[in-house]
C-alpha atoms as a PDB file:
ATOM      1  CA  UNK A   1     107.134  72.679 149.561  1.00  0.00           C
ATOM      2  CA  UNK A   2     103.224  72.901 148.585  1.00  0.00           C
ATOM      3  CA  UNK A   3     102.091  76.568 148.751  1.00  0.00           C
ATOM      4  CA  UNK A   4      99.514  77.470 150.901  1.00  0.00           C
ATOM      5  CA  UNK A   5      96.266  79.617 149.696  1.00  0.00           C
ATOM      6  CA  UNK A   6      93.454  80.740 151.975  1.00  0.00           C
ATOM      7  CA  UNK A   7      89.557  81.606 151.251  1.00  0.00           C
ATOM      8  CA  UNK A   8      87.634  84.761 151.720  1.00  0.00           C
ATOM      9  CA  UNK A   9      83.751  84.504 152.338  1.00  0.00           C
ATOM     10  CA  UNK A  10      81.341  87.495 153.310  1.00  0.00           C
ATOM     11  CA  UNK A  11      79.255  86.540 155.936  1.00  0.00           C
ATOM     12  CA  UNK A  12      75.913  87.375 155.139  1.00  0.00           C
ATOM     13  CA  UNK A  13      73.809  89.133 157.834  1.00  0.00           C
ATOM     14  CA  UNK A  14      75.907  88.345 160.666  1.00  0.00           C
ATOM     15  CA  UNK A  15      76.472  91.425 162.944  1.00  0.00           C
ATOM     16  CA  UNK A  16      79.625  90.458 164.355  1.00  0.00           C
ATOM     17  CA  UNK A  17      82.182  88.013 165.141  1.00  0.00           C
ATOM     18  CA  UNK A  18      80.018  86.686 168.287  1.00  0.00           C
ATOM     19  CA  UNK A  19      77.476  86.034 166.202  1.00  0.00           C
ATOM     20  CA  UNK A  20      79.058  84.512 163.722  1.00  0.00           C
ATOM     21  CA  UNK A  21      80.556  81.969 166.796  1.00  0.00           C
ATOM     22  CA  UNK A  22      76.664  81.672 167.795  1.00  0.00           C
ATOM     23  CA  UNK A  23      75.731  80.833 164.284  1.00  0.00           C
ATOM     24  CA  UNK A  24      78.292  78.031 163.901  1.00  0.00           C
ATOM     25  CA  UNK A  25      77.919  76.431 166.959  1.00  0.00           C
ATOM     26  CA  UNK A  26      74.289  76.466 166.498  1.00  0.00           C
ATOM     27  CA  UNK A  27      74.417  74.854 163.082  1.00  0.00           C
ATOM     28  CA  UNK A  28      77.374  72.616 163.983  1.00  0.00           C
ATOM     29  CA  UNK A  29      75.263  70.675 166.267  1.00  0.00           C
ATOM     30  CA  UNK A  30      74.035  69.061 163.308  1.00  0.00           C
ATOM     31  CA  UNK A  31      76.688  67.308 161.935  1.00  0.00           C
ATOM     32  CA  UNK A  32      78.009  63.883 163.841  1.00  0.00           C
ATOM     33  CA  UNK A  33      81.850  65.094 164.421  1.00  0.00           C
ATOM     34  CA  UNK A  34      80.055  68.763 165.913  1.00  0.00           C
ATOM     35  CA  UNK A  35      82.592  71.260 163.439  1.00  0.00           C
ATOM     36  CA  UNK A  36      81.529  74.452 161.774  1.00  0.00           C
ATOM     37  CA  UNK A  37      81.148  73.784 157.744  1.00  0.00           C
ATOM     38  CA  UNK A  38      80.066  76.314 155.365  1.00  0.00           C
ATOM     39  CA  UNK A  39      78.777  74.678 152.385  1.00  0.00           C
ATOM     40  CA  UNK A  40      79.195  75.682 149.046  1.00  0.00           C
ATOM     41  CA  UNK A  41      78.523  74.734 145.642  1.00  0.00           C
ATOM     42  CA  UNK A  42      81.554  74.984 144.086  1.00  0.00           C
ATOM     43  CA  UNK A  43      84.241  73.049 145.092  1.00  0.00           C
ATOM     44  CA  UNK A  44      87.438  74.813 145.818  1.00  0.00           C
ATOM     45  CA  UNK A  45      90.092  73.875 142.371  1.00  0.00           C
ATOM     46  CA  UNK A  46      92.970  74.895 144.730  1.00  0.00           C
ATOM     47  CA  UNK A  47      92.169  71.965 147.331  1.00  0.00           C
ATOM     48  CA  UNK A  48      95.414  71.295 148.329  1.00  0.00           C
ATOM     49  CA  UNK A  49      96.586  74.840 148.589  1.00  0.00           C
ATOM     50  CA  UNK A  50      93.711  75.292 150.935  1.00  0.00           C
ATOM     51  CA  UNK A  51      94.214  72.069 152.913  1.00  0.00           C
ATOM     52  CA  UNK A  52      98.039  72.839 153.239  1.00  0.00           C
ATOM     53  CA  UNK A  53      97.109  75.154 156.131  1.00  0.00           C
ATOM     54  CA  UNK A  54      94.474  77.597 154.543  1.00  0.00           C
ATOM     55  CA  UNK A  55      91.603  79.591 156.405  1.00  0.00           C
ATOM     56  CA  UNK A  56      88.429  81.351 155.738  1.00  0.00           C
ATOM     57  CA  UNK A  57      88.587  84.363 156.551  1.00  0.00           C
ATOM     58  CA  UNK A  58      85.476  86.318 157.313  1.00  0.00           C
ATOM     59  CA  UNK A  59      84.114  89.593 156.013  1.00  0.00           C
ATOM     60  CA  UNK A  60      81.569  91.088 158.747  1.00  0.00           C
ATOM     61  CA  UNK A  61      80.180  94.522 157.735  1.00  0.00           C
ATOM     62  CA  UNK A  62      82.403  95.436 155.158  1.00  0.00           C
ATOM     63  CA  UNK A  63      85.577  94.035 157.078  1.00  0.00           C
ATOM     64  CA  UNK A  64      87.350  91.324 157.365  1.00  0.00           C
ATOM     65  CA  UNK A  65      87.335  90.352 160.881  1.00  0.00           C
ATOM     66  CA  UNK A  66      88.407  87.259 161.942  1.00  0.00           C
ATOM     67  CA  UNK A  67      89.741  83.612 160.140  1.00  0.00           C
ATOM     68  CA  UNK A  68      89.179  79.622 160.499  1.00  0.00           C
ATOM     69  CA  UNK A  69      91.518  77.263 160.223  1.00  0.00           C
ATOM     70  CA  UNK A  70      90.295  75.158 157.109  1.00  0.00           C
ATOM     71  CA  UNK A  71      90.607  71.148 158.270  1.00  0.00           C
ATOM     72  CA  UNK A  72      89.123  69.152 155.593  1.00  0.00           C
ATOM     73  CA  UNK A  73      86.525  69.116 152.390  1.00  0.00           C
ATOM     74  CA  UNK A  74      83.498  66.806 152.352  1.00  0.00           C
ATOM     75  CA  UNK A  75      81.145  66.315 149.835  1.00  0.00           C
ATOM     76  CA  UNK A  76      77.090  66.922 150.488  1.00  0.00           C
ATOM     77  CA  UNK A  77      74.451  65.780 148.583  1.00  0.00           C
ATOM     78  CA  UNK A  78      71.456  68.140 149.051  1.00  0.00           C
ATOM     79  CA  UNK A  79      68.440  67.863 149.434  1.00  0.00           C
ATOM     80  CA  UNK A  80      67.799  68.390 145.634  1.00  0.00           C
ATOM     81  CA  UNK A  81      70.161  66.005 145.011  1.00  0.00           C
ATOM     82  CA  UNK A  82      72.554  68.805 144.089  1.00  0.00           C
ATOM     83  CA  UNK A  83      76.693  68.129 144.774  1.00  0.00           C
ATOM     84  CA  UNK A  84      77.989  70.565 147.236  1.00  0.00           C
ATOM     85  CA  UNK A  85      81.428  71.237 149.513  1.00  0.00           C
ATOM     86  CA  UNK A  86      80.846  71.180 152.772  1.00  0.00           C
ATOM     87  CA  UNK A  87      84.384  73.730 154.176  1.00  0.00           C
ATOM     88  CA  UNK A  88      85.093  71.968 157.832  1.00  0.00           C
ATOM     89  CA  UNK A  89      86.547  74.473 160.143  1.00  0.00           C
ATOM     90  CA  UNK A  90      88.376  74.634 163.345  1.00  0.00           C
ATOM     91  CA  UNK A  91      85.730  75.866 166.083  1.00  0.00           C
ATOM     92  CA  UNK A  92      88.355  78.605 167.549  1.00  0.00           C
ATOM     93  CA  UNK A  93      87.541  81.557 165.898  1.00  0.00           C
ATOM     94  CA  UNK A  94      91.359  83.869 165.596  1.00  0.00           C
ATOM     95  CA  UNK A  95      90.664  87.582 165.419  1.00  0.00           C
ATOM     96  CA  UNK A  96      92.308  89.348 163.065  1.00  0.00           C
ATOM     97  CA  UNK A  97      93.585  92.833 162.171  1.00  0.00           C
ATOM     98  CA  UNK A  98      90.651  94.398 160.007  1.00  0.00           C
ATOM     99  CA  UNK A  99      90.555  94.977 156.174  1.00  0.00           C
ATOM    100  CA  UNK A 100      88.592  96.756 154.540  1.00  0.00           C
ATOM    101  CA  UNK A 101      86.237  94.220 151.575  1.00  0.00           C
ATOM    102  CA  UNK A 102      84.245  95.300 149.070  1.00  0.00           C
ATOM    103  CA  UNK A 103      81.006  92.737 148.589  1.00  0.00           C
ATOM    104  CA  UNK A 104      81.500  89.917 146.217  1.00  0.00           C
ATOM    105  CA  UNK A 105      79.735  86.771 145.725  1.00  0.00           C
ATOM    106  CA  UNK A 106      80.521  83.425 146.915  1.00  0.00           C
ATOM    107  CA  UNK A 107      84.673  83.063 148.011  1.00  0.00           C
ATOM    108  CA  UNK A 108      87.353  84.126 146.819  1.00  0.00           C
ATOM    109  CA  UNK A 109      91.162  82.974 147.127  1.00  0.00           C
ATOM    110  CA  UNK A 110      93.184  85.176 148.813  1.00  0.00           C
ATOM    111  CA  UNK A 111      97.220  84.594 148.989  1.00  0.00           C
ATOM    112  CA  UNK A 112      99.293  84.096 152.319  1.00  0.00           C
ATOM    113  CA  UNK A 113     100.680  87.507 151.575  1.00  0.00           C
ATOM    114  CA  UNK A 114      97.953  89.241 151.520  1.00  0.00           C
ATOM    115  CA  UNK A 115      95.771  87.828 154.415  1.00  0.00           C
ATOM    116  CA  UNK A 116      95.400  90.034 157.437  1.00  0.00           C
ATOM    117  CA  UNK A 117      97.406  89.015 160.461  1.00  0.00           C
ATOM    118  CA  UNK A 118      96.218  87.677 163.577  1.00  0.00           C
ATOM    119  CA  UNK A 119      95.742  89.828 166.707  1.00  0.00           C
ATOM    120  CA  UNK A 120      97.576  89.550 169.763  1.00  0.00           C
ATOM    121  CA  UNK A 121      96.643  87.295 172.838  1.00  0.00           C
ATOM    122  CA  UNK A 122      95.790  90.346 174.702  1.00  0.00           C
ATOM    123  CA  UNK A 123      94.051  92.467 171.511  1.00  0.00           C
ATOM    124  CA  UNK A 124      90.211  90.903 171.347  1.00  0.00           C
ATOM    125  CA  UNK A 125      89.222  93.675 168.251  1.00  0.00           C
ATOM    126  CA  UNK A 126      90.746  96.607 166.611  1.00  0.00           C
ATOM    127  CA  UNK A 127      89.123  99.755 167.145  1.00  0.00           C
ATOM    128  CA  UNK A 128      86.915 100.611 164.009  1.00  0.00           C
ATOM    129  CA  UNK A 129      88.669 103.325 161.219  1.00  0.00           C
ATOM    130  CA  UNK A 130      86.398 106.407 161.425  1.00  0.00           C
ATOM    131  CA  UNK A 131      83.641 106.796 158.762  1.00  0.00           C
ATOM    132  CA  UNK A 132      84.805 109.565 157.174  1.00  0.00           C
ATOM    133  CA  UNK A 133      88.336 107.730 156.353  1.00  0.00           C
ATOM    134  CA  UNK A 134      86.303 104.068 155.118  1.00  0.00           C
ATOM    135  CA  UNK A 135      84.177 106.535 153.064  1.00  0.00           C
ATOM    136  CA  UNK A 136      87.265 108.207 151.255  1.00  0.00           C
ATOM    137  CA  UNK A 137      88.975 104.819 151.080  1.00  0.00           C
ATOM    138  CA  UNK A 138      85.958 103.731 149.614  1.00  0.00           C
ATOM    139  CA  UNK A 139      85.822 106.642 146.763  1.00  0.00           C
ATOM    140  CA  UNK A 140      89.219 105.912 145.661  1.00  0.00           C
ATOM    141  CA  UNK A 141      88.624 102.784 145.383  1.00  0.00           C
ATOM    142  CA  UNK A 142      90.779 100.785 148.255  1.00  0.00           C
ATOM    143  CA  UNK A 143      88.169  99.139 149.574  1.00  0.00           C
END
């Protein structure tokens, strides 16, 4: 059996999960099949890890918040006649127990075993860890 691997992507300037719905459904309009894509200039070397039922999962403020399933890679030629990978994603955005991210650039892989769970049906958002605790997590280094 292939293994499975799944992205991690901060999401820049988005406030929240609802805006990061309102973002994607905004910019989705523009494509002809109407999915969410985040494009990208590099192109993913663990493809079919990702495609063998991989997500993005988002970091909002520090956290990681929320996934996407990952359907399909296309290839974009921009404007500048740059080569880029446009990520399709499911629309339904699954909320997801919070973890704590440090900021990076661009994606990063993140294994199965390590991703955050989904949250229950009935469980829209976990309840934020006070600041003093994600300030000593911070210091030591956790996050």
């Amino acid at each position: 059996m292939d293994k499975t691997v799944n992205l991690v992507k901060l999401s820049v300037g988005t406030e929240s999960v609802e805006t990061l719905a309102a973002w994607q459904a905004e910019y989705a309009a523009r494509w002809p099949d109407g999915l969410p894509r985040h494009v990208t200039r590099m192109w993913p070397k663990r493809e079919t890890e990702i495609l063998n039922g991989g997500s993005i999962f988002w970091v909002i403020k520090g956290q990681i918040q929320c996934r996407q399933r990952i359907l399909r890679m296309e290839e974009v030629i921009g404007e500048d006649g740059v080569r880029r990978c446009a990520i399709v994603l499911e629309p339904e955005i699954h909320m997801t127990q919070t973890a704590l991210k440090r900021p990076f650039q661009g994606w990063r892989y993140l294994k199965v075993e390590d991703s955050p769970a989904d949250l229950s049906g009935t469980r829209k958002q976990e309840e934020p860890l006070p600041a003093e605790l994600s300030q000593a997590l911070a210091e030591i280094g956790v996050i």
